[in-house]
Protein backbone atom coordinates (compact mmCIF):
# COMPACT_ATOMS: atom_id res chain seq x y z
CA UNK A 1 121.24 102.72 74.82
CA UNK A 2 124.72 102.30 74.37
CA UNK A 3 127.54 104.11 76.37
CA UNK A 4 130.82 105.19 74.79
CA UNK A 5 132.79 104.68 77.47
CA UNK A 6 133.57 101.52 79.25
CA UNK A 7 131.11 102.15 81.83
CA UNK A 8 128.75 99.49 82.58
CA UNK A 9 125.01 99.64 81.20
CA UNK A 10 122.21 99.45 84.18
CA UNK A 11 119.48 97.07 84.54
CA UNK A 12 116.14 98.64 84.80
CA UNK A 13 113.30 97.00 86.31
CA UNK A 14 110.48 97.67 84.20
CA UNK A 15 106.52 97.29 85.76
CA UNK A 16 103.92 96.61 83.11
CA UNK A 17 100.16 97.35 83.60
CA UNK A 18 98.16 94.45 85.37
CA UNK A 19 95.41 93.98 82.64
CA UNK A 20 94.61 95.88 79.38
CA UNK A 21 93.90 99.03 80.75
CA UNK A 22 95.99 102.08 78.84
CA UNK A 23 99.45 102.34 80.31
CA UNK A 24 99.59 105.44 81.00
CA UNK A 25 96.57 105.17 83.21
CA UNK A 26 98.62 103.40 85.60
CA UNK A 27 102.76 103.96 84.35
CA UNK A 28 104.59 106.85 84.71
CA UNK A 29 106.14 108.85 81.83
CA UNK A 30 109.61 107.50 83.32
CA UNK A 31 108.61 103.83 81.85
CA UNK A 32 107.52 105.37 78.23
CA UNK A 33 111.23 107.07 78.99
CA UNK A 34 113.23 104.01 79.66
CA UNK A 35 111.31 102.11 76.77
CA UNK A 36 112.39 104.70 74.36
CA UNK A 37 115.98 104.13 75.26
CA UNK A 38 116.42 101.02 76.12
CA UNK A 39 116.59 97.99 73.33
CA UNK A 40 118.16 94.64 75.15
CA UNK A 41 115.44 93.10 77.15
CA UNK A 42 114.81 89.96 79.60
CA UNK A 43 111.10 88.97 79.44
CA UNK A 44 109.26 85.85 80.81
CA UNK A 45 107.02 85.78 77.22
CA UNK A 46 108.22 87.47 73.74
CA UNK A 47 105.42 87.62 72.21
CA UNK A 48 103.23 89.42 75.14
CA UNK A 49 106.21 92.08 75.82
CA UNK A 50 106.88 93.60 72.46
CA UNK A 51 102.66 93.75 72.67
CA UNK A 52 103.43 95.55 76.07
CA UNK A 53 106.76 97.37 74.38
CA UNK A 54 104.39 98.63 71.51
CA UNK A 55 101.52 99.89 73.86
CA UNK A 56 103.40 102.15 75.89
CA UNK A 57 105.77 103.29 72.74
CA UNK A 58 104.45 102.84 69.07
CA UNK A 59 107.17 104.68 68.08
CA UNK A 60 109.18 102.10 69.15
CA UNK A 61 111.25 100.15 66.56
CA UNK A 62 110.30 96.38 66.99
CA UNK A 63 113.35 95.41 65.07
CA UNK A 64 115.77 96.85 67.24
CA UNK A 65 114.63 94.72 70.25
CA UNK A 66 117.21 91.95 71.46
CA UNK A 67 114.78 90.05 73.81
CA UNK A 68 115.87 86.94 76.36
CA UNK A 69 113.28 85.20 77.39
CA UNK A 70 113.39 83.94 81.32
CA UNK A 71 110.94 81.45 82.60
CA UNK A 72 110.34 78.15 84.43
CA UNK A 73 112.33 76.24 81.13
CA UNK A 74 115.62 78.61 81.25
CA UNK A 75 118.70 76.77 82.54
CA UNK A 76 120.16 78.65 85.19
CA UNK A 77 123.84 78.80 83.62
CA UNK A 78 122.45 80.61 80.58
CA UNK A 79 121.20 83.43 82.90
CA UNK A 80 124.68 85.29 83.39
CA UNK A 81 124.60 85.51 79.54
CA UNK A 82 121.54 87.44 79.78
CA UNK A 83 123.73 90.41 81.58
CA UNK A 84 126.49 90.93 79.42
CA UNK A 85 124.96 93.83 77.09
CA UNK A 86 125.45 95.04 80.20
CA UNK A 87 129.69 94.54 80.63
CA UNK A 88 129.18 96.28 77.00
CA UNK A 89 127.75 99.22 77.77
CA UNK A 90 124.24 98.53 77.57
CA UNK A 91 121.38 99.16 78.92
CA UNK A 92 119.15 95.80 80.19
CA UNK A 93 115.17 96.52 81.21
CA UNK A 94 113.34 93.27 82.79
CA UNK A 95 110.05 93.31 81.64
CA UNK A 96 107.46 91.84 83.95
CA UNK A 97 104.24 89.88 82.43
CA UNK A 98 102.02 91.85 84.55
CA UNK A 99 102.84 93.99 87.76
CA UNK A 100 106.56 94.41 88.88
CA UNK A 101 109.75 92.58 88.14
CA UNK A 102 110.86 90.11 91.26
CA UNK A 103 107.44 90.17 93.17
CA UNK A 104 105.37 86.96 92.61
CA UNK A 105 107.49 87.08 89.37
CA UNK A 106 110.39 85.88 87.19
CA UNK A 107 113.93 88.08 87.78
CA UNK A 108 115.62 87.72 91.19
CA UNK A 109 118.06 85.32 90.11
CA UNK A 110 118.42 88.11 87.47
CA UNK A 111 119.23 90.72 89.91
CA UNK A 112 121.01 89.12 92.05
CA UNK A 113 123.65 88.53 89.30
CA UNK A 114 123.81 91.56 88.55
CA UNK A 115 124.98 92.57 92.23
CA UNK A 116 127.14 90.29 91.76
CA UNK A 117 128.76 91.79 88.48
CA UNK A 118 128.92 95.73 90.02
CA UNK A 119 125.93 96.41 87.99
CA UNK A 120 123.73 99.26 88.86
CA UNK A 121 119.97 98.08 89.36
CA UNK A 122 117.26 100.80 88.88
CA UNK A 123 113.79 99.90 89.86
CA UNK A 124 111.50 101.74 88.18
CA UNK A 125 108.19 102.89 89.80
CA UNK A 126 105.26 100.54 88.90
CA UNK A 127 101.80 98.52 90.06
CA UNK A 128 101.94 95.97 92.46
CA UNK A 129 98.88 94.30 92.69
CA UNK A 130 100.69 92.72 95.88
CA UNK A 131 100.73 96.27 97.77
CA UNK A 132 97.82 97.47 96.24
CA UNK A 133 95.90 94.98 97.89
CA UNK A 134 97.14 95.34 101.27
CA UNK A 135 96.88 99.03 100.91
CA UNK A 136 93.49 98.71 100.10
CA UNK A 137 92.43 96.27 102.94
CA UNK A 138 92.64 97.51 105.69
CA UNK A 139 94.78 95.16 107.55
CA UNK A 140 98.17 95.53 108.92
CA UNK A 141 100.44 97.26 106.06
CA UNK A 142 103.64 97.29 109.24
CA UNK A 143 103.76 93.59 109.58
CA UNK A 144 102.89 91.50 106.69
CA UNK A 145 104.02 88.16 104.80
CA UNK A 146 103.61 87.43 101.01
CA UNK A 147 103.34 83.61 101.00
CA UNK A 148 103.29 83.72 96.95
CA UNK A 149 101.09 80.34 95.91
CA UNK A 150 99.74 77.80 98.46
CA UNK A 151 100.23 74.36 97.98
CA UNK A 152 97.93 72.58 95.25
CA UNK A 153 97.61 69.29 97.59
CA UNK A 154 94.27 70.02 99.82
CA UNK A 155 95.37 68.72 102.63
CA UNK A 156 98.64 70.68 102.82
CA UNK A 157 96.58 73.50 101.54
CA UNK A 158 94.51 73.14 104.28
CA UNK A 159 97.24 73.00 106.59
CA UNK A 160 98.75 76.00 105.28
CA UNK A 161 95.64 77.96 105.63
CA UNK A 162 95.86 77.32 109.10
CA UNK A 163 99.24 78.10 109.76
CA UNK A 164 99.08 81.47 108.01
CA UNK A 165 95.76 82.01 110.43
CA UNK A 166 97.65 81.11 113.60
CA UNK A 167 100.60 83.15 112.49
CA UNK A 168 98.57 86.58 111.83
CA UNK A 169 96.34 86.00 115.30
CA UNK A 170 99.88 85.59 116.96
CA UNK A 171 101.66 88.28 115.65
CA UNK A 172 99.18 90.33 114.34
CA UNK A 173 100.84 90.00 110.86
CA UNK A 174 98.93 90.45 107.62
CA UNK A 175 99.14 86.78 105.38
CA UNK A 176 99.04 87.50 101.81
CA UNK A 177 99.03 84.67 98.86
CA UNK A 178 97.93 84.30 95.32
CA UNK A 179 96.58 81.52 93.31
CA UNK A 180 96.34 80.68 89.42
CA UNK A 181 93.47 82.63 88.55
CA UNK A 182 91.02 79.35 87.50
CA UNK A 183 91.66 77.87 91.20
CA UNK A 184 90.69 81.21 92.97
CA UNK A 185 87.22 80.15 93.33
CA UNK A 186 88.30 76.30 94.95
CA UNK A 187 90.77 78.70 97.43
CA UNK A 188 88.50 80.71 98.76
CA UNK A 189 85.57 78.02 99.30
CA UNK A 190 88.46 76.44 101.39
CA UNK A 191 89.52 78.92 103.39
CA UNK A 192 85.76 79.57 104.37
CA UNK A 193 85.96 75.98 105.26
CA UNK A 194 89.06 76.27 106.81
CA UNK A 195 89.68 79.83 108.65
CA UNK A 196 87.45 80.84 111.65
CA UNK A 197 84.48 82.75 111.92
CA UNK A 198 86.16 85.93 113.26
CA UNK A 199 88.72 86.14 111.32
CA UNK A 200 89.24 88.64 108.29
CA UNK A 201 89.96 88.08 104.95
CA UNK A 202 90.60 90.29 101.90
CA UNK A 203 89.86 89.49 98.26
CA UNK A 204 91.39 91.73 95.72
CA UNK A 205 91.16 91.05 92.62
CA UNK A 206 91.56 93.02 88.59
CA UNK A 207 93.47 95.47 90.60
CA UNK A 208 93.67 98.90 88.49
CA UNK A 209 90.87 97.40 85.82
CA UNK A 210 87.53 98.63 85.42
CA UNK A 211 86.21 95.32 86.74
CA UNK A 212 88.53 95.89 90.43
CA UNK A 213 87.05 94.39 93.31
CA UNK A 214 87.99 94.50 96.22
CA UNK A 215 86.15 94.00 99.88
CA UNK A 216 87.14 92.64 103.61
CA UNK A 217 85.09 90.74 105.26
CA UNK A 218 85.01 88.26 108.45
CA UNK A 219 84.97 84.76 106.82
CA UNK A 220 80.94 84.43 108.54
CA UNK A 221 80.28 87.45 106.44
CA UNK A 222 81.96 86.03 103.70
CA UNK A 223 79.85 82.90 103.26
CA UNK A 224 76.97 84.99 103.09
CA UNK A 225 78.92 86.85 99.62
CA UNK A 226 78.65 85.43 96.28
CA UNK A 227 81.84 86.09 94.61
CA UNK A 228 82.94 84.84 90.66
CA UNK A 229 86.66 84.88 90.84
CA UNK A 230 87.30 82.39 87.98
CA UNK A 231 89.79 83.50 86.26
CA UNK A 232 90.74 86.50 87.58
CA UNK A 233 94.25 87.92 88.65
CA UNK A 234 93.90 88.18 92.37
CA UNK A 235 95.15 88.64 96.14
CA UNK A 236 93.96 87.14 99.25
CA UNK A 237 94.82 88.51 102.89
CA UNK A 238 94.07 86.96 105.93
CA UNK A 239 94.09 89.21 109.14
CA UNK A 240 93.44 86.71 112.14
């Protein structure tokens, strides 16, 4: 939506659902809201976010849309270009891929700009499969780390896993990390390799879905589980 005035537009930061469940299972009416109003958009995939535009309004006009796309190809000196619907009067809504904008996801650099140009950044109320997790497993939600992806290397995985161990046993912090969904199954074989008896871990994973799992567990107990994870979105937490 456009403003009359010379007032600068906001950007919104616009959670999606974290699988194909309805939105409005999970979304409240304020993102149908913003949706409706809003028509200049920075998205990580075109394609999957006027899908996700569509789902939670049909009513929506797809033609309307002026859509940026953000991702791991975007040169950073195009970014500020992205904002200036804004210095017009415009509204701006990031649109994450799955979950919130910023967490374990394209837009900081987004929002940081935009601090930078005196414009007002609404964050909009969303899933994060993130806190879900932690809320959900029992471990400590008032000291915690997100540690995004591990490395892919298995011996610096390895020695990651370790580190994140010693760090939770020593300050009785709460390790979080994620991993491309066809690797979760190699991750968590090593980290029953890797992490002590005793300690706890958490796997989370389809968050919100009808499939959600999600179960703590000492590592001994977990090599007694049989867990498929292959290819599906999830969270690990280790609680030494």
């Amino acid at each position: 939506m456009a403003n009359e005035t010379n007032i600068k537009g906001k950007l919104y930061l616009i959670p999606t659902t974290l699988g194909e469940n309805e939105p409005l299972e999970v979304l409240p009416i304020s993102i149908k809201r913003a949706i409706e109003n809003i028509d200049y958009y920075i998205v990580e995939n075109e394609k999957s976010a006027r899908k996700s535009i569509k789902k939670i309004s049909s009513g929506k006009s797809q033609h309307s849309l002026h859509i940026e796309v953000l991702n791991k190809y975007t040169e950073p000196q195009s970014i500020p270009e992205f904002l200036q619907p804004c210095l017009e009067g415009h509204d701006i809504g990031i649109l994450s891929e799955a979950g919130c904008p910023g967490i374990a996801d394209p837009g900081a650099d987004v929002v940081k700009i935009a601090h930078e140009k005196g414009i007002k950044v609404v964050p909009l109320v969303g899933p994060s499969a993130i806190l879900l997790a932690l809320m959900a497993s029992g471990m400590n939600g008032q000291n915690f780390a997100f540690k995004g992806y591990l490395p892919i290397d298995s011996a610096d995985r390895k020695k990651a896993i370790k580190q994140m161990e010693k760090v939770s046993t020593d300050q009785n912090q709460s390790q979080i990390c994620i991993e491309t969904p066809y690797r979760n199954d190699k991750l968590l074989a090593e980290m029953l390799k890797t992490l002590s008896n005793q300690t706890h871990l958490c796997v989370a994973c389809d968050i919100t879905l009808s499939t959600e799992y999600i179960a703590t567990k000492t590592v001994a107990d977990w090599k007694k589980t049989a867990v498929n994870l292959n290819k599906r979105p999830a969270i690990f937490i280790i609680q030494g």
